[in-house]
C-alpha atoms as a PDB file:
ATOM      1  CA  UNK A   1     155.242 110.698  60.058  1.00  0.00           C
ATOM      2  CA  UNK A   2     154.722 114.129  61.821  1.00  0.00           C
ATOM      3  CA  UNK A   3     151.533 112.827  63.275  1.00  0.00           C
ATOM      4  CA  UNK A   4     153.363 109.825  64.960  1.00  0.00           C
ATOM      5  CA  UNK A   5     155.791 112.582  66.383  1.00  0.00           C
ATOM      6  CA  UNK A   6     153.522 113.730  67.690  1.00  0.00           C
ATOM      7  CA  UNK A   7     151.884 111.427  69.634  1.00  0.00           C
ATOM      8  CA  UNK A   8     154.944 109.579  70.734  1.00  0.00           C
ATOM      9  CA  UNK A   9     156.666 112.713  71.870  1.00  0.00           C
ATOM     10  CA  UNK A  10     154.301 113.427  75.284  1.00  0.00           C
ATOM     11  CA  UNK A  11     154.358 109.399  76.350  1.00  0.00           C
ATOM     12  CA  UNK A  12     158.681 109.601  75.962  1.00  0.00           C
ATOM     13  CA  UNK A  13     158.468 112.881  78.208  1.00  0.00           C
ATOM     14  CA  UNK A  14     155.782 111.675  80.643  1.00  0.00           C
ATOM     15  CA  UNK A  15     158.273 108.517  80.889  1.00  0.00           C
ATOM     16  CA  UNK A  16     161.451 110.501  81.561  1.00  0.00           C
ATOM     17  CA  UNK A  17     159.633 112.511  84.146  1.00  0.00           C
ATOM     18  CA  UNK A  18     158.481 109.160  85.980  1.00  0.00           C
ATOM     19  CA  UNK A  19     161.964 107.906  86.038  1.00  0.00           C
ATOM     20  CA  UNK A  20     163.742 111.143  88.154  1.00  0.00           C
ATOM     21  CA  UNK A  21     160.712 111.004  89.891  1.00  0.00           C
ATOM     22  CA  UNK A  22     159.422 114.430  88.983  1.00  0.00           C
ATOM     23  CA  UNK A  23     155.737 113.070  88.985  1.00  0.00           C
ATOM     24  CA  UNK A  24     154.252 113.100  92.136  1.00  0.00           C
ATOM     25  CA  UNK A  25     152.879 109.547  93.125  1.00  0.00           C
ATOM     26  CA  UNK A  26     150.033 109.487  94.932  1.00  0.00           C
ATOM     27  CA  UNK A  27     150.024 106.660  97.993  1.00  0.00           C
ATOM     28  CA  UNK A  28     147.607 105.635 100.238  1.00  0.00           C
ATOM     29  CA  UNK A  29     148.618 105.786 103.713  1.00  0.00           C
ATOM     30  CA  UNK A  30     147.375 102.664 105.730  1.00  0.00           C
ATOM     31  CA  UNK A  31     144.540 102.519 107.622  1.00  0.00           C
ATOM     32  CA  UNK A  32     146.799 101.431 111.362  1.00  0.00           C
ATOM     33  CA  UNK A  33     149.108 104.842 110.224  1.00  0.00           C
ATOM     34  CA  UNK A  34     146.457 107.297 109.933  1.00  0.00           C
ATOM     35  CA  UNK A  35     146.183 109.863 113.027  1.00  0.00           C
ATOM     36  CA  UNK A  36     142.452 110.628 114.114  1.00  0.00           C
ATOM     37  CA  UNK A  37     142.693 112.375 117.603  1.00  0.00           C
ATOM     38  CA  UNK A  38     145.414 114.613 119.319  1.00  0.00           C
ATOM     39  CA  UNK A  39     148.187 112.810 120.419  1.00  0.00           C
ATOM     40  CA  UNK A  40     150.479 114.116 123.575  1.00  0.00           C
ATOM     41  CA  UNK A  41     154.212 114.605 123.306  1.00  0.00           C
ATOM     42  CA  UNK A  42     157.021 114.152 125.395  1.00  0.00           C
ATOM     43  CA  UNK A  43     158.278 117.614 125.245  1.00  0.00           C
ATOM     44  CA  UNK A  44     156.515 119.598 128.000  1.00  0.00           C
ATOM     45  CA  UNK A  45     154.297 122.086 126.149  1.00  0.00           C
ATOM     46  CA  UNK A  46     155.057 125.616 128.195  1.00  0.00           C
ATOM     47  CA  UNK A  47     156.721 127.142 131.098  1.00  0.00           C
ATOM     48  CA  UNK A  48     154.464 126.161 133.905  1.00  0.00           C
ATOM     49  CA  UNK A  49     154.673 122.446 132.586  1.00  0.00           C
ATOM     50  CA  UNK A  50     158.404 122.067 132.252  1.00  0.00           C
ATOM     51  CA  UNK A  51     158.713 123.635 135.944  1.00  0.00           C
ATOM     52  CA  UNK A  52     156.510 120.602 136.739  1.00  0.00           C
ATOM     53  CA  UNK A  53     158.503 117.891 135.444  1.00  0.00           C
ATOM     54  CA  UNK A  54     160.513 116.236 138.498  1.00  0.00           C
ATOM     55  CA  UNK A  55     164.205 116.315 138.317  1.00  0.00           C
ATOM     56  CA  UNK A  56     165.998 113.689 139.588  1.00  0.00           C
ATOM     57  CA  UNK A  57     169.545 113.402 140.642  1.00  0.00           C
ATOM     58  CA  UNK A  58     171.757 110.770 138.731  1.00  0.00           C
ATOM     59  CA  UNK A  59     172.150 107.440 140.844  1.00  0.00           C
ATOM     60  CA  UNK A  60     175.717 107.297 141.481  1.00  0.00           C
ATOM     61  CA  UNK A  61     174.609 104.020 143.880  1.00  0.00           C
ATOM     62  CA  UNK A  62     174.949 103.635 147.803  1.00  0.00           C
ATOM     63  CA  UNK A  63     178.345 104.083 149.183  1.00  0.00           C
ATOM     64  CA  UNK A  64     180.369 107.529 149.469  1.00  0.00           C
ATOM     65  CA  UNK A  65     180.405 108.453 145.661  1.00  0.00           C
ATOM     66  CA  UNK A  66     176.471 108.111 145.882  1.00  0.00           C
ATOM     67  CA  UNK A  67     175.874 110.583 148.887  1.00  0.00           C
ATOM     68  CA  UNK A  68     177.645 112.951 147.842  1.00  0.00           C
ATOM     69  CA  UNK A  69     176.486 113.300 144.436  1.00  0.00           C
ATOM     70  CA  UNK A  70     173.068 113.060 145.665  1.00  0.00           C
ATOM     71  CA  UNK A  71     174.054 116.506 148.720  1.00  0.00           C
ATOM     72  CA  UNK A  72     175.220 118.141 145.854  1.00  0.00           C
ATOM     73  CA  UNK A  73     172.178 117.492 143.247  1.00  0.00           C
ATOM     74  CA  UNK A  74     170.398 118.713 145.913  1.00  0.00           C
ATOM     75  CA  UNK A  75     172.814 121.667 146.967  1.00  0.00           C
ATOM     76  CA  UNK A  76     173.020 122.791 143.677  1.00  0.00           C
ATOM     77  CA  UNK A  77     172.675 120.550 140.808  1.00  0.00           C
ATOM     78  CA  UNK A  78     176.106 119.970 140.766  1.00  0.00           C
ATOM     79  CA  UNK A  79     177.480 123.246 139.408  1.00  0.00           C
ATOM     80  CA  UNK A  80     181.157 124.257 140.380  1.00  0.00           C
ATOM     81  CA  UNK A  81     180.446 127.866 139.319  1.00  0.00           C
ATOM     82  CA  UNK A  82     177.114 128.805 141.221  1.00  0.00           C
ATOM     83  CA  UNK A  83     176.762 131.340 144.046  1.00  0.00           C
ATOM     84  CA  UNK A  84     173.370 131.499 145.823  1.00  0.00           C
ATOM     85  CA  UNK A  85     171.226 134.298 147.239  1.00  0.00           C
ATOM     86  CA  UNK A  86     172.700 134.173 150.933  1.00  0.00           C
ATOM     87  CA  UNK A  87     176.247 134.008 149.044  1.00  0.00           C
ATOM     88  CA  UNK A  88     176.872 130.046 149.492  1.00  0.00           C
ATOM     89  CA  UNK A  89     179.226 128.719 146.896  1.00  0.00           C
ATOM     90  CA  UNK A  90     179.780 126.078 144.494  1.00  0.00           C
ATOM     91  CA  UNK A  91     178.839 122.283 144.172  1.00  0.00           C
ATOM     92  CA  UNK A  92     178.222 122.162 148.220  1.00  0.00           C
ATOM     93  CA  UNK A  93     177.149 125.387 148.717  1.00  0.00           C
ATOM     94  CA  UNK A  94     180.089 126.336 151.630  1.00  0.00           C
ATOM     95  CA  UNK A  95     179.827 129.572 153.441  1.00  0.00           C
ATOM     96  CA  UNK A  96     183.135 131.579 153.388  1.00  0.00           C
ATOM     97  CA  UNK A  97     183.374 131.042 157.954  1.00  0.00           C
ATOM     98  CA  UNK A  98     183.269 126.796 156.776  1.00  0.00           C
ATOM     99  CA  UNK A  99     185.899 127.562 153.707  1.00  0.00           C
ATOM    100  CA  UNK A 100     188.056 129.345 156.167  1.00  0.00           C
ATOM    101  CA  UNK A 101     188.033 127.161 159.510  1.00  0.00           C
ATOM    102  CA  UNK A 102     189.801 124.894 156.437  1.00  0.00           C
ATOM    103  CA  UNK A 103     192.173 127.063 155.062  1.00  0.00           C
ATOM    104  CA  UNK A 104     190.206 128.267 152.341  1.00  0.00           C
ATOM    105  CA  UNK A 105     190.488 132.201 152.149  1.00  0.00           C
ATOM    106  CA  UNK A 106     189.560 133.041 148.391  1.00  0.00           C
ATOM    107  CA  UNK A 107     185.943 132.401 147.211  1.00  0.00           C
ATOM    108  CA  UNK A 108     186.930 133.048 143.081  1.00  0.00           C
ATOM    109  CA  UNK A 109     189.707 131.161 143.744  1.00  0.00           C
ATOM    110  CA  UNK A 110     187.434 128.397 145.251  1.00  0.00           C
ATOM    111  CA  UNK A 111     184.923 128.689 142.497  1.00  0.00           C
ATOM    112  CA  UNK A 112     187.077 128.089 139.850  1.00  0.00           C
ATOM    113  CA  UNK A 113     189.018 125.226 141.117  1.00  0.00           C
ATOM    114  CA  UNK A 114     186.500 122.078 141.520  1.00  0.00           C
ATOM    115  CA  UNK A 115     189.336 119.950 142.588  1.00  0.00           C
ATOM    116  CA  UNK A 116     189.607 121.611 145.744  1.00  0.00           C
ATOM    117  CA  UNK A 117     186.020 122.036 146.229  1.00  0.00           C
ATOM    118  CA  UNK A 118     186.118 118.091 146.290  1.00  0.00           C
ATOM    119  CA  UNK A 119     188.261 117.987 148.374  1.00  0.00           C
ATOM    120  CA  UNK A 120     186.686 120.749 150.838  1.00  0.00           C
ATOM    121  CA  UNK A 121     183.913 118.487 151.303  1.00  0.00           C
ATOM    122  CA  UNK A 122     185.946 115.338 151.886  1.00  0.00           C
ATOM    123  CA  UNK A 123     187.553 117.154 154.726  1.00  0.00           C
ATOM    124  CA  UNK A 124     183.995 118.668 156.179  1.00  0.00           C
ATOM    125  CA  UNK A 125     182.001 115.804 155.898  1.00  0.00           C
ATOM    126  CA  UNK A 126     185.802 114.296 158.114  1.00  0.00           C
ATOM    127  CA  UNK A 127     185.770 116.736 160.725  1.00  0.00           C
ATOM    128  CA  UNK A 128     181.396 116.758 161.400  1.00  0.00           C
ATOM    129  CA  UNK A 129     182.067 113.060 161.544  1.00  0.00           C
ATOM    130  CA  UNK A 130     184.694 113.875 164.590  1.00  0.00           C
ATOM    131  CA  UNK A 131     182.546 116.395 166.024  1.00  0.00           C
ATOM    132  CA  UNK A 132     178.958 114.204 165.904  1.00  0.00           C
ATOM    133  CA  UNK A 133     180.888 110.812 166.481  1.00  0.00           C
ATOM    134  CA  UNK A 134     179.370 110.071 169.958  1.00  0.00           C
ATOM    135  CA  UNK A 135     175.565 111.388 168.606  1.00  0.00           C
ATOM    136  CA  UNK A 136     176.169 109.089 166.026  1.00  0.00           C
ATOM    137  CA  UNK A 137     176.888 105.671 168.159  1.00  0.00           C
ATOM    138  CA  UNK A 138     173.597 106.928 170.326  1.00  0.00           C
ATOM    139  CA  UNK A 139     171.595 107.512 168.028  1.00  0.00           C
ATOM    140  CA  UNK A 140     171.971 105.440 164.710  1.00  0.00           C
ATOM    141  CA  UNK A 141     168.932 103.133 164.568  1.00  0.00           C
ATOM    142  CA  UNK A 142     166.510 104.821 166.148  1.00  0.00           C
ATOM    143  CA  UNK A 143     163.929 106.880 165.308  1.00  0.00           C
ATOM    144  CA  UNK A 144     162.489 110.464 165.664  1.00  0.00           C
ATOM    145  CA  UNK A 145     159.230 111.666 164.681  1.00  0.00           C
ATOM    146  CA  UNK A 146     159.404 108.292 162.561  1.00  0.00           C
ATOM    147  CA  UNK A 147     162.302 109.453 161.239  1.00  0.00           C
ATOM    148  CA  UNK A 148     165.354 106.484 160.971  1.00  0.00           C
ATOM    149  CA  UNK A 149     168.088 107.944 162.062  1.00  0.00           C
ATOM    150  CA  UNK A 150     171.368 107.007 159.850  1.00  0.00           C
ATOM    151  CA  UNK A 151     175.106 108.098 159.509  1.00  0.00           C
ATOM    152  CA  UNK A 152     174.507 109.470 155.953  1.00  0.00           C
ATOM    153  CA  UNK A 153     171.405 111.336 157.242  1.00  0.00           C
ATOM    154  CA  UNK A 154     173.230 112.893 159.970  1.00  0.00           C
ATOM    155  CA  UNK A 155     175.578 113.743 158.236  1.00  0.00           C
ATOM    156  CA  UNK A 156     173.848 115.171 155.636  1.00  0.00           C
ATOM    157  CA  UNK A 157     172.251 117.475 157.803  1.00  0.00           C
ATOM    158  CA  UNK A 158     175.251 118.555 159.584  1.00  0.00           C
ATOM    159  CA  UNK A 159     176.192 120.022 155.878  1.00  0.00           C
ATOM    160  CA  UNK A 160     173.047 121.755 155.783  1.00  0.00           C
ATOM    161  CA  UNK A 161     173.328 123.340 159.238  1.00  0.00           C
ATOM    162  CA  UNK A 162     176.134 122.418 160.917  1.00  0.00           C
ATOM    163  CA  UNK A 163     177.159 119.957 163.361  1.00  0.00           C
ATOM    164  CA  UNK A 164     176.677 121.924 166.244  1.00  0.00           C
ATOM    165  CA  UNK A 165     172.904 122.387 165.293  1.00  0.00           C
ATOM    166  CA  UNK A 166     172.056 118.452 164.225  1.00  0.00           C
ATOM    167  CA  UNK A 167     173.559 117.528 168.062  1.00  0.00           C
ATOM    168  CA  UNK A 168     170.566 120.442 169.756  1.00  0.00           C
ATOM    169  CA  UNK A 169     168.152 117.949 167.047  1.00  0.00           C
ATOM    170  CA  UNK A 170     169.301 114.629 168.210  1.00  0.00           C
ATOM    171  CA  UNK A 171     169.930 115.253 172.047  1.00  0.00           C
ATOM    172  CA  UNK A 172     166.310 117.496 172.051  1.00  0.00           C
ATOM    173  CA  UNK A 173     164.837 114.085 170.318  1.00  0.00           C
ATOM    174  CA  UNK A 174     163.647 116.700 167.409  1.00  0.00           C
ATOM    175  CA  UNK A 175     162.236 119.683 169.157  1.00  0.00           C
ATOM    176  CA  UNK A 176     164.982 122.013 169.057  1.00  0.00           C
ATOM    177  CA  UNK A 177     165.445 121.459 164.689  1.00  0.00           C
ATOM    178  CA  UNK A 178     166.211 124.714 162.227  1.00  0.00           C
ATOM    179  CA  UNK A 179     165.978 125.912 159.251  1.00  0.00           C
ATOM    180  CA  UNK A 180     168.374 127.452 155.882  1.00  0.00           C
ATOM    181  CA  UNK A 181     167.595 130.838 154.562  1.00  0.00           C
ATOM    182  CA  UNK A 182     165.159 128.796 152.001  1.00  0.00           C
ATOM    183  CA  UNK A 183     162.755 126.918 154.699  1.00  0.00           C
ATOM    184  CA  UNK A 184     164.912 123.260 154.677  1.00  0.00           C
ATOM    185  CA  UNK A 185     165.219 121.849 157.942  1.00  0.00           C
ATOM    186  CA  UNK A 186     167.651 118.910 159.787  1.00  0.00           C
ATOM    187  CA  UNK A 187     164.416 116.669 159.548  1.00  0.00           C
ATOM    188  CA  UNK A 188     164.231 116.404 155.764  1.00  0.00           C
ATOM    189  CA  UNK A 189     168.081 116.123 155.358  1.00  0.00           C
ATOM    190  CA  UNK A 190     168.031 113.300 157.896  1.00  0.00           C
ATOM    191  CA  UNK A 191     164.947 111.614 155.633  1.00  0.00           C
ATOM    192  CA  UNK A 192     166.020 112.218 151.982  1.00  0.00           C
ATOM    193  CA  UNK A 193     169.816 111.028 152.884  1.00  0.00           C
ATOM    194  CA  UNK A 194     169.432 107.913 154.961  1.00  0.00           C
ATOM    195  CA  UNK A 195     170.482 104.647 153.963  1.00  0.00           C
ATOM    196  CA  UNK A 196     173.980 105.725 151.867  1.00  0.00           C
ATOM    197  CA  UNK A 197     177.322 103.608 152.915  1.00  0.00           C
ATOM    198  CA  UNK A 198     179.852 106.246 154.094  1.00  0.00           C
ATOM    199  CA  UNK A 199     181.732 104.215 156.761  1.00  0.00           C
ATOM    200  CA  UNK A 200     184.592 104.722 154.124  1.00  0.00           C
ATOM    201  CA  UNK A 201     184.399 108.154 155.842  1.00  0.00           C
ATOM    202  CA  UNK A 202     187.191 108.499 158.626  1.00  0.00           C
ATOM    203  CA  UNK A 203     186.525 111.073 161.628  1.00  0.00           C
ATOM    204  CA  UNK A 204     189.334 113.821 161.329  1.00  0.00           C
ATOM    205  CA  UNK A 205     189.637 116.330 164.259  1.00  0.00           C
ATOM    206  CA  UNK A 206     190.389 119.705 162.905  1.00  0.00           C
ATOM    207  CA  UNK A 207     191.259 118.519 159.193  1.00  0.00           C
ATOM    208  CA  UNK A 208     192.667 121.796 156.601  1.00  0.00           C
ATOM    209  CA  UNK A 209     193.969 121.684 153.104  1.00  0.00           C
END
């Protein structure tokens, strides 16, 4: 009787042990599923590689909302809060002599209110729409340096360096163009923001909050 104990006692155990699944089971992984060479990932793998990855602005589509999501993506990715090196704030990157030929007097004040930094641009983009309306009826639809000229481009570059400067561009036929404090100039404004639907836009002389 001990005997059969005995023998019967390791085959219940082994059995129990199966069942919770305390036995490792070996499996053999398929032949398709096995890896044999280095595969890449989608994660960049360092620094240098992540700085390479291009960074595109969301598509907001082609009318007003579009343009200027896609000014301030490039202004500065969108952030309320951000001051740059020359001291240019927020979404749009204003300059405190733009904030205050609208009525705009305290830069915290501006930086922490995004409502009225919305509507600080509405009212810009208005009155360099008044100011370049005439260079605008001249020169939409043609072309300089191979450049099409468009509303939204001129626009666009009037933000970057005012409206006084993008009329020098246009009348000069290109020769007389400038440059921000970080090496963009009217040109590439006019380029990357052509095309965008802003007749929605109405030209307001001397607009303020």
């Amino acid at each position: 009787m001990k005997r059969w104990i005995t023998l019967i006692c390791p085959l219940i155990v082994t059995f129990v042990l199966f069942g919770f699944g305390l036995v490792p089971l070996v499996v053999e992984v398929p032949e398709l599923l096995k890896v044999k060479e280095p595969t890449n990932v989608l994660f960049p793998k360092d620094k240098t590689a992540m700085n390479e990855v291009e960074i595109l602005p969301p598509f907001a589509g082609t009318a007003f909302t579009g343009f200027r999501e896609a000014l301030a993506f490039k202004e500065s990715k969108g952030d309320y809060a951000v001051v740059n090196t020359f001291g240019y704030l927020g979404k749009y990157q204003f300059g405190m002599s733009t904030l205050e030929l609208m009525g705009v007097y305290n830069a915290q004040s501006f930086l922490q209110n995004p409502e009225l930094q919305e509507q600080v641009f509405q009212i810009n983009i208005s009155r360099n729409k008044w100011i370049l309306r005439r260079d605008i009826k001249r020169f939409v639809g043609k072309r300089i340096h191979g450049i099409e000229i468009t509303e939204s481009g001129i626009l666009a570059a009037a933000h970057l360096a005012g409206a006084g400067n993008v009329k020098r561009y246009l009348r000069s036929l290109g020769t007389r163009d400038v440059k921000d404090g970080y090496g963009t100039n009217i040109a590439l404004y006019i380029k990357e923001f052509a095309g965008y639907d802003i007749s929605s836009v109405d030209a307001i002389k001397n607009p303020r909050i």
